[in-house]
Protein backbone atom coordinates (compact mmCIF):
# COMPACT_ATOMS: atom_id res chain seq x y z
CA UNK A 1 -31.32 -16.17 20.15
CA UNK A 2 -29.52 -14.55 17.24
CA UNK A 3 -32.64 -13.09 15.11
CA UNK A 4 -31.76 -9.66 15.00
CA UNK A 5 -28.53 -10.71 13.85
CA UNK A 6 -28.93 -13.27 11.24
CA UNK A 7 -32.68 -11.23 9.74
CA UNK A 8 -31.91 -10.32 6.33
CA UNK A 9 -31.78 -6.62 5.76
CA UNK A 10 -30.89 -3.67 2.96
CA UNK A 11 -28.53 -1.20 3.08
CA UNK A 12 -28.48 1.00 0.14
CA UNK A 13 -28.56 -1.44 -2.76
CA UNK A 14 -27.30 -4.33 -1.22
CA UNK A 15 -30.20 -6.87 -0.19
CA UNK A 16 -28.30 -9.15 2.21
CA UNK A 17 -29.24 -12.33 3.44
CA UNK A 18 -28.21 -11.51 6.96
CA UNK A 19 -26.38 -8.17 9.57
CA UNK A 20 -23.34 -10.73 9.71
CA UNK A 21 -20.26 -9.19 7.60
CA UNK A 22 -17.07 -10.62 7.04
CA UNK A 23 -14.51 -8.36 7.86
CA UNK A 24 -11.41 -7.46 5.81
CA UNK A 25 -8.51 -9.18 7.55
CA UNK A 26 -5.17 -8.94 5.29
CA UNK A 27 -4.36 -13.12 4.05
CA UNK A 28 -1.96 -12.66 1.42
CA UNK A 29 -3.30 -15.51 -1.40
CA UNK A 30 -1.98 -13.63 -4.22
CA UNK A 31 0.92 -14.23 -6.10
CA UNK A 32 3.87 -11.80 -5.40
CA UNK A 33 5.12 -11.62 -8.90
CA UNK A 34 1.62 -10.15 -10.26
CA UNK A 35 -0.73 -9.30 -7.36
CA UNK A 36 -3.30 -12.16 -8.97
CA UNK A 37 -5.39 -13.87 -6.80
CA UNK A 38 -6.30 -17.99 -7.79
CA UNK A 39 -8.64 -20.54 -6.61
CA UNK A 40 -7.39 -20.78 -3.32
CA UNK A 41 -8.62 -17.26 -2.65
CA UNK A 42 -12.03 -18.16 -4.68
CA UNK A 43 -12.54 -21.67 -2.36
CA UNK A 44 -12.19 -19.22 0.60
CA UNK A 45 -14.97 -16.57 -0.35
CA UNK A 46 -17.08 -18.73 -2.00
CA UNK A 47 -17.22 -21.32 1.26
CA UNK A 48 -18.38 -17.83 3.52
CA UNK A 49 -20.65 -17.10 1.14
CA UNK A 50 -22.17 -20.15 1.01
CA UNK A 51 -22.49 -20.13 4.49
CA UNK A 52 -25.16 -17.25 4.25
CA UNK A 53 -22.91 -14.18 5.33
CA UNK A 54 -24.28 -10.69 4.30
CA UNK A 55 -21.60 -8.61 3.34
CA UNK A 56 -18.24 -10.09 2.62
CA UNK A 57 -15.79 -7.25 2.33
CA UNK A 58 -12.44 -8.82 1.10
CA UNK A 59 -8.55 -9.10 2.18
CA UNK A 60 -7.24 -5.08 1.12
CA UNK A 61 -6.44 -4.95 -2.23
CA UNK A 62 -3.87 -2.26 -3.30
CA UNK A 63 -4.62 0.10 -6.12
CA UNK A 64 -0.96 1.05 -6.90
CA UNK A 65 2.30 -1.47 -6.85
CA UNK A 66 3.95 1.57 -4.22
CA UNK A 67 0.57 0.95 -2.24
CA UNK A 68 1.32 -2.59 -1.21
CA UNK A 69 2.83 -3.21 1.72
CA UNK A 70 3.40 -6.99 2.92
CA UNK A 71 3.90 -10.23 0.84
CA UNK A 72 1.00 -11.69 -1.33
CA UNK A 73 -1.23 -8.41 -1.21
CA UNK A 74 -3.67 -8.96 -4.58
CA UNK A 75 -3.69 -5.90 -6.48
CA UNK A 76 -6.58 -3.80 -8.67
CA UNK A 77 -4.48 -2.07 -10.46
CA UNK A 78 -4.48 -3.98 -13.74
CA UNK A 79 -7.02 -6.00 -16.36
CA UNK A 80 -5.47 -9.19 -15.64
CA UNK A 81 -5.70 -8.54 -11.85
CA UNK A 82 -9.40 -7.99 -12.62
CA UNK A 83 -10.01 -11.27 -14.59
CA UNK A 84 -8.68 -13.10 -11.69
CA UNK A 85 -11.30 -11.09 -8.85
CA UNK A 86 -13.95 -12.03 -11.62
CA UNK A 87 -14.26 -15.34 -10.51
CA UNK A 88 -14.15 -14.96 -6.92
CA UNK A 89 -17.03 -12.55 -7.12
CA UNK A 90 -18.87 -15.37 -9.62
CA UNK A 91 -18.43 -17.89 -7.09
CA UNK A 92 -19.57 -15.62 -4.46
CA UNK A 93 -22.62 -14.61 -6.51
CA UNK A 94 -23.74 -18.19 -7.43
CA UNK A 95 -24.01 -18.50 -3.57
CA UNK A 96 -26.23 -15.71 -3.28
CA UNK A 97 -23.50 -13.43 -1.55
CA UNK A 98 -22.34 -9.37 -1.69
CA UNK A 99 -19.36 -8.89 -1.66
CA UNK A 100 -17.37 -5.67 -1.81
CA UNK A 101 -13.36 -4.75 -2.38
CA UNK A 102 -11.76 -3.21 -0.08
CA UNK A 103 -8.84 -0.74 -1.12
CA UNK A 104 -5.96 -0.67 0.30
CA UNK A 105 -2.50 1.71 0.22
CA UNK A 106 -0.53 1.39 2.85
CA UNK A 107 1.38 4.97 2.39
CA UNK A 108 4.78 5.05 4.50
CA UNK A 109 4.54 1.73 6.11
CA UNK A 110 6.51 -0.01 3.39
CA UNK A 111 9.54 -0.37 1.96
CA UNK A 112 11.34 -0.44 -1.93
CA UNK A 113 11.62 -4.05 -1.72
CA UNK A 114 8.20 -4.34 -1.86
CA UNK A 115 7.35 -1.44 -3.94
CA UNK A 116 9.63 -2.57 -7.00
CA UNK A 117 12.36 -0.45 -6.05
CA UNK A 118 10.62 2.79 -5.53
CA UNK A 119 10.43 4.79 -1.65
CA UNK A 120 7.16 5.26 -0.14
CA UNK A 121 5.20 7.71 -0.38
CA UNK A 122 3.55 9.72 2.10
CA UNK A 123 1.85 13.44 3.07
CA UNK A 124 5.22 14.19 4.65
CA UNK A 125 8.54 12.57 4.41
CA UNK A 126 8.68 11.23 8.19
CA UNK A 127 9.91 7.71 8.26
CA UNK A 128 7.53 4.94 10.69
CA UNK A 129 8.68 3.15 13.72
CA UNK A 130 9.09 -0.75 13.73
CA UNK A 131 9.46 -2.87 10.92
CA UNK A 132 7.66 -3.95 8.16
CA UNK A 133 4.76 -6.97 8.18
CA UNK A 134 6.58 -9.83 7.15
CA UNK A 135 9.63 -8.22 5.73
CA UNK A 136 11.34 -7.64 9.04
CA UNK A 137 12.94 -4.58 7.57
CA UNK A 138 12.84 -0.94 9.13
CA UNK A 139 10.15 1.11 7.35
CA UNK A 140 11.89 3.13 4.70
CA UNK A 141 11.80 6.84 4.91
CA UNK A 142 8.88 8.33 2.53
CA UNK A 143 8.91 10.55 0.18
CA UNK A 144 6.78 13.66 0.44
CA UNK A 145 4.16 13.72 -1.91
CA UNK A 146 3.99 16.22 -4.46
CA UNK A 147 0.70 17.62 -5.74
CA UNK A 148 0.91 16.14 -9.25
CA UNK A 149 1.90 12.58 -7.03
CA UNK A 150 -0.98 13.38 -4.73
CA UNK A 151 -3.57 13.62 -8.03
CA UNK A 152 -1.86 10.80 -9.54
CA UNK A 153 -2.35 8.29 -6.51
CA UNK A 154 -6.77 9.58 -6.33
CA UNK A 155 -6.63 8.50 -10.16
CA UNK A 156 -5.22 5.45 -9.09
CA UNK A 157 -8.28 4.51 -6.62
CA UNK A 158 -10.78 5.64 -9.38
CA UNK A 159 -8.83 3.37 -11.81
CA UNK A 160 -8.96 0.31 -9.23
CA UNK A 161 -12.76 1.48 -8.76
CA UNK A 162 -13.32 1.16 -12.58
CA UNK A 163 -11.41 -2.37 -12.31
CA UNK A 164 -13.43 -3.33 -9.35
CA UNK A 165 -16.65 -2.80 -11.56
CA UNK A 166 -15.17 -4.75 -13.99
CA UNK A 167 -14.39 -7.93 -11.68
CA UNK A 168 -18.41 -7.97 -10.61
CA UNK A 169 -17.68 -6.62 -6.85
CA UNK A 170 -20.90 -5.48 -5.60
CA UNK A 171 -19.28 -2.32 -3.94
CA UNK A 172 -15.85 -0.65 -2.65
CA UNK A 173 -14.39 -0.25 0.97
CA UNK A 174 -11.91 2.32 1.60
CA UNK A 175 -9.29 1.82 4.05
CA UNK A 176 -8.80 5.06 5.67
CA UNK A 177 -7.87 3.76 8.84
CA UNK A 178 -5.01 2.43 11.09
CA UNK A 179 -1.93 5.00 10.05
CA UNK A 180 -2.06 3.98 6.26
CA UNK A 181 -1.72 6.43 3.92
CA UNK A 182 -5.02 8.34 4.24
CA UNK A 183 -4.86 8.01 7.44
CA UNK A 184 -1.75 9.30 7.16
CA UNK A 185 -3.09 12.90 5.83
CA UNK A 186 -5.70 12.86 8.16
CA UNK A 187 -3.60 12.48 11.55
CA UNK A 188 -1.35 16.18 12.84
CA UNK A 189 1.25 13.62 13.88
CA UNK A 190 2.31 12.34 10.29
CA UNK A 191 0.85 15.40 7.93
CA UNK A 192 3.20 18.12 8.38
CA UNK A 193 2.23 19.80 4.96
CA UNK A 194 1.67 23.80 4.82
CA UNK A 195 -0.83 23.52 1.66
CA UNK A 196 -4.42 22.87 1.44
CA UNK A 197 -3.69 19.25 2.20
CA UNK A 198 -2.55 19.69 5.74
CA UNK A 199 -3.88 22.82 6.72
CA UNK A 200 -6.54 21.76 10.38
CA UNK A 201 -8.70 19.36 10.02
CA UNK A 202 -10.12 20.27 7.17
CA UNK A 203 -7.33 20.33 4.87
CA UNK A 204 -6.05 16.87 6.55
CA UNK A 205 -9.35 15.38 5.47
CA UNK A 206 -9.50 16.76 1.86
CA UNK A 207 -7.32 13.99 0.67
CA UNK A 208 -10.19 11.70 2.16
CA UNK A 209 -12.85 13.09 0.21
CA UNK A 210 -11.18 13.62 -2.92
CA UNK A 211 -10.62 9.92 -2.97
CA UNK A 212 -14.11 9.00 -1.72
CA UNK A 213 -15.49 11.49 -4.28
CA UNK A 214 -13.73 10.15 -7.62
CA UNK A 215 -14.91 6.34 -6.01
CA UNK A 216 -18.27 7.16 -5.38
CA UNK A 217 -18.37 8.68 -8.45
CA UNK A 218 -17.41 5.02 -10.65
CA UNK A 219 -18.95 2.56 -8.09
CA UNK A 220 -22.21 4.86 -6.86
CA UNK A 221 -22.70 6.20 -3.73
CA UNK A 222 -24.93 3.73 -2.22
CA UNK A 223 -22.06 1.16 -2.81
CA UNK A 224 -18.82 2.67 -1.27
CA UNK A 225 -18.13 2.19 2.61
CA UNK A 226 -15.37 4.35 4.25
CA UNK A 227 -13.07 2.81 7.44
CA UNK A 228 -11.81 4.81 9.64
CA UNK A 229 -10.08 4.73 13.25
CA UNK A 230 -8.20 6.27 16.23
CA UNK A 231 -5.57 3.25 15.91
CA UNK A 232 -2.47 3.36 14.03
CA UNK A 233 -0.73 0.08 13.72
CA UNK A 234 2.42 2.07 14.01
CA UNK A 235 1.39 4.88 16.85
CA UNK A 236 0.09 2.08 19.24
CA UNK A 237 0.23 4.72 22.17
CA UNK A 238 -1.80 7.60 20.31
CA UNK A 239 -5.17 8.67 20.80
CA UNK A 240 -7.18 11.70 19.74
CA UNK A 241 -7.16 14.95 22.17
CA UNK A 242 -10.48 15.65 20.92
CA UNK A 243 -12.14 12.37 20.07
CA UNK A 244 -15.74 14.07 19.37
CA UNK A 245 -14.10 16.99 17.54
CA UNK A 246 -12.23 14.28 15.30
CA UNK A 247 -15.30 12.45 14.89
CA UNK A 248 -17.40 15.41 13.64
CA UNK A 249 -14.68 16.48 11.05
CA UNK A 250 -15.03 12.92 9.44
CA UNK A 251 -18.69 13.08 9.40
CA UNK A 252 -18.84 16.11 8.29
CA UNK A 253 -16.66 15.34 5.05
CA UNK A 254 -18.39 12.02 4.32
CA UNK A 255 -21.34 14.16 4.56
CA UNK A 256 -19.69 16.94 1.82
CA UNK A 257 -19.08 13.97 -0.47
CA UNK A 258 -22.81 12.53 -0.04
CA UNK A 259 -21.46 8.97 1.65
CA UNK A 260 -23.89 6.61 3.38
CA UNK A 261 -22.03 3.86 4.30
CA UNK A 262 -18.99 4.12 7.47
CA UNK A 263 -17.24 1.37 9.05
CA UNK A 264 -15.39 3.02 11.99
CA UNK A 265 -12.43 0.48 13.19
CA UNK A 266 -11.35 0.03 16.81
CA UNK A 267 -9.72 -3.02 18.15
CA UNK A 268 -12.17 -3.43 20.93
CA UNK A 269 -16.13 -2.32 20.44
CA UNK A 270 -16.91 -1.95 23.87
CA UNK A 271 -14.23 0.18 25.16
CA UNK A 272 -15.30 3.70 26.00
CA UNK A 273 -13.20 6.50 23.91
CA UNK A 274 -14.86 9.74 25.39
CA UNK A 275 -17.72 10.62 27.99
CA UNK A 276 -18.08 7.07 28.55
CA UNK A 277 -19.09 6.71 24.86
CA UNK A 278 -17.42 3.81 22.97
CA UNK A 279 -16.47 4.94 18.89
CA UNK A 280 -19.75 3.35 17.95
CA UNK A 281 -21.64 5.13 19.86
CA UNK A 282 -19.99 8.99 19.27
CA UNK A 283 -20.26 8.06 15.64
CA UNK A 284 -24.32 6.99 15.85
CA UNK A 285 -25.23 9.88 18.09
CA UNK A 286 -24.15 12.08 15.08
CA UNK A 287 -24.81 10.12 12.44
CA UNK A 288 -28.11 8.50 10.59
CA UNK A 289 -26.54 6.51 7.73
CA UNK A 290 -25.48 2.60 7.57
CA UNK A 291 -22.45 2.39 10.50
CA UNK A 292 -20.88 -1.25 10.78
CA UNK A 293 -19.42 -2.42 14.36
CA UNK A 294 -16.20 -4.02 14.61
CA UNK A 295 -13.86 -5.22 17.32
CA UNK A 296 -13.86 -8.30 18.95
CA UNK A 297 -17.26 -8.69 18.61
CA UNK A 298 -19.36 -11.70 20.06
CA UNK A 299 -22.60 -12.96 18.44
CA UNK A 300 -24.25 -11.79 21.71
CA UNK A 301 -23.08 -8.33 22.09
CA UNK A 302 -23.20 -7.45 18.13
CA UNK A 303 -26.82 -8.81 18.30
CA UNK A 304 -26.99 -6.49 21.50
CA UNK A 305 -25.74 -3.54 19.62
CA UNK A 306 -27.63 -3.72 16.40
CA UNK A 307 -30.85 -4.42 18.86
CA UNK A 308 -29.92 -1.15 20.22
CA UNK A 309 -29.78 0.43 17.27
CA UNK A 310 -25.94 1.72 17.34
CA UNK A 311 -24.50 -0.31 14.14
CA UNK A 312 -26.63 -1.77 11.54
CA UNK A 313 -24.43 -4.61 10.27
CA UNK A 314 -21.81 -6.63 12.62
CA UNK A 315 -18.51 -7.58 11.57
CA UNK A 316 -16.59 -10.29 12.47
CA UNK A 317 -12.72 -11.73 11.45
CA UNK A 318 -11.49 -14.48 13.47
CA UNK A 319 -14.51 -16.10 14.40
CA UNK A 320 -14.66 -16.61 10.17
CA UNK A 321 -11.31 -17.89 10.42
CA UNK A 322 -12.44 -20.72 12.78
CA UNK A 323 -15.50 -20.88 11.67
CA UNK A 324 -16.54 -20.81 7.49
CA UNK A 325 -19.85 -22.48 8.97
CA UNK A 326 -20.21 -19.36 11.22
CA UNK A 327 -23.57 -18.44 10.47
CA UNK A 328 -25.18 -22.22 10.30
CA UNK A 329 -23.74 -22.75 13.71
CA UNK A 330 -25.47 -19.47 15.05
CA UNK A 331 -28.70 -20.87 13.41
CA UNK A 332 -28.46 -24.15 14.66
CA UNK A 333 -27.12 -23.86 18.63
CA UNK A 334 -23.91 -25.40 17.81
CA UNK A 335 -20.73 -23.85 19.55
CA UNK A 336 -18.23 -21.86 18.21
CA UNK A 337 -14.53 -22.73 17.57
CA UNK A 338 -12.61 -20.42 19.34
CA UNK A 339 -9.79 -19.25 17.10
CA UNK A 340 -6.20 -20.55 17.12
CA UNK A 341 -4.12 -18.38 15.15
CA UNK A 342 -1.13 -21.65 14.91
CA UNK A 343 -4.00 -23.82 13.50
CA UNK A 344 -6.04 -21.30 11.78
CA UNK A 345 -3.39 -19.64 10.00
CA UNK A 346 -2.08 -22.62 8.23
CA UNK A 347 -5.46 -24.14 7.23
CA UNK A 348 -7.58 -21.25 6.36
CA UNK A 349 -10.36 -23.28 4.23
């Protein structure tokens, strides 16, 4: 029933044993004090990858301590952060899994006493609405980035690239998406900058490529995914004007920086965004690379989609949460759990 979804396929370098990713869904394992992950977080990649997914991209991982924005975010950002990813990405190889890192700063949407002291930082200093994940605190008002601050935080995602190398990840994911802080350059409402980093579209996007450009050039090309979205988790009534225009500039810049990989996020994959069009499908009508669906996804309508050629690889969150035999029960008939976040939140193994 599920062929087209569980058929093993490649996409760039990656042979994976199936179109079925795990999505990157923020648990907070590590430990606060030094942004180390332990053998709670290895049990819980290791049992997915045993189960045969393809492409397990992990929890976001922040490159910078002023990137992380919640309780028990793991970090990249030093060696000993590294050694500890090293064995999650052993036990994820020994099952015969890819798995990827997925980057993660979190810009404004923060606050010092989660950033060791220090305000957020940002394109411009506007402070968010709402309070922070976990924290329950208003977000802090950000500083505006200076230029030297701006190079300084693109070193720190080739750093956590270098790192990610290091651990044995298999490729990087970029989280460009949902009002964090490259999304934060990208969007008019929170880049108020004059210089060439907020100047249209195409300055709001340079931050973007800079970034994917100093990646790419550690981890490879053919091993670096970029997310992006409409949604911001802090804007939850904004929506482009000009979804198709939008679209085109960030094809157009992962084209400049020779990506191949893009993971464009929406909360809900079949909802139409423009011209009846849902994200998916504006992005594949414009674009020939690797695109992987998100949003609610079912087995039946991601094996639709990827039968229709309008993602290449399906992934899916909750249903993992539920369900760390997720792919053996597609294989076999069995029925799905459905997900219950007071049970599945508590006993996530």
């Amino acid at each position: 029933m599920y062929s087209e979804l569980l058929q093993p396929t490649r996409i760039g370098s990656w042979h994976l044993r199936t179109r079925i990713a795990m999505a990157p869904m923020t648990r907070g394992f590590a430990c606060d004090a030094k942004g180390t992950v332990d053998e709670a977080v290895v049990a819980y990649y290791q049992r997915r990858a045993h189960d045969g997914i393809g492409l397990i991209i992990t929890e976001g991982i922040t490159p910078s301590p002023r990137g992380k924005g919640t309780f028990g975010v793991p970090g990249l950002f030093t060696k000993e952060q590294a050694n500890a990813w090293r064995k999650v990405t052993e036990a994820v190889h020994e099952e015969g899994g890819t798995i990827v890192a997925q980057l993660w700063h979190v810009g404004r949407l923060t606050h010092p006493d989660l950033t060791g002291g220090h305000a957020p930082l940002a394109p411009s200093s506007l402070r968010a609405e709402g309070l922070v994940h976990r924290l329950r605190k208003p977000y802090a008002i950000p500083e505006a980035m200076t230029l030297g601050e701006i190079r300084e935080v693109v070193l720190q995602y080739e750093q956590a690239a270098r790192h990610a190398v290091d651990a044995g990840f298999d490729g990087v994911e970029i989280h460009g998406a949902h009002g964090y802080l490259i999304d934060q350059f990208a969007s008019e409402i929170t880049n108020r900058r004059t210089d060439c980093y907020g100047t249209g579209r195409t300055g709001r996007l340079l931050f973007m490529k800079e970034i994917l450009a100093a990646v790419g050039e550690v981890i490879g090309m053919d091993r670096l995914i970029y997310r992006f979205s409409e949604l911001k988790d802090d804007l939850p009534d904004y929506r482009w004007l000009e979804p198709e225009e939008e679209i085109n500039a960030y094809l157009e810049a992962s084209r400049e920086v020779g990506l191949r990989v893009l993971h464009p996020s929406t909360n809900t994959f079949l909802q139409p965004i423009s011209g009846g069009l849902t994200l998916h499908e504006l992005v594949r009508k414009r674009w020939d690379g690797t695109l992987i669906g998100v949003g609610g996804l079912s087995p039946s309508s991601a094996t639709d989609a990827i039968q229709s050629g309008v993602i290449d690889l399906a992934a899916f969150g909750r249903p993992l949460l539920a369900n760390p035999d997720f792919v053996q029960r597609l294989r076999t008939g069995m029925p799905l759990v459905s997900y219950d976040s007071a049970i599945h939140l508590k006993h996530l193994l």
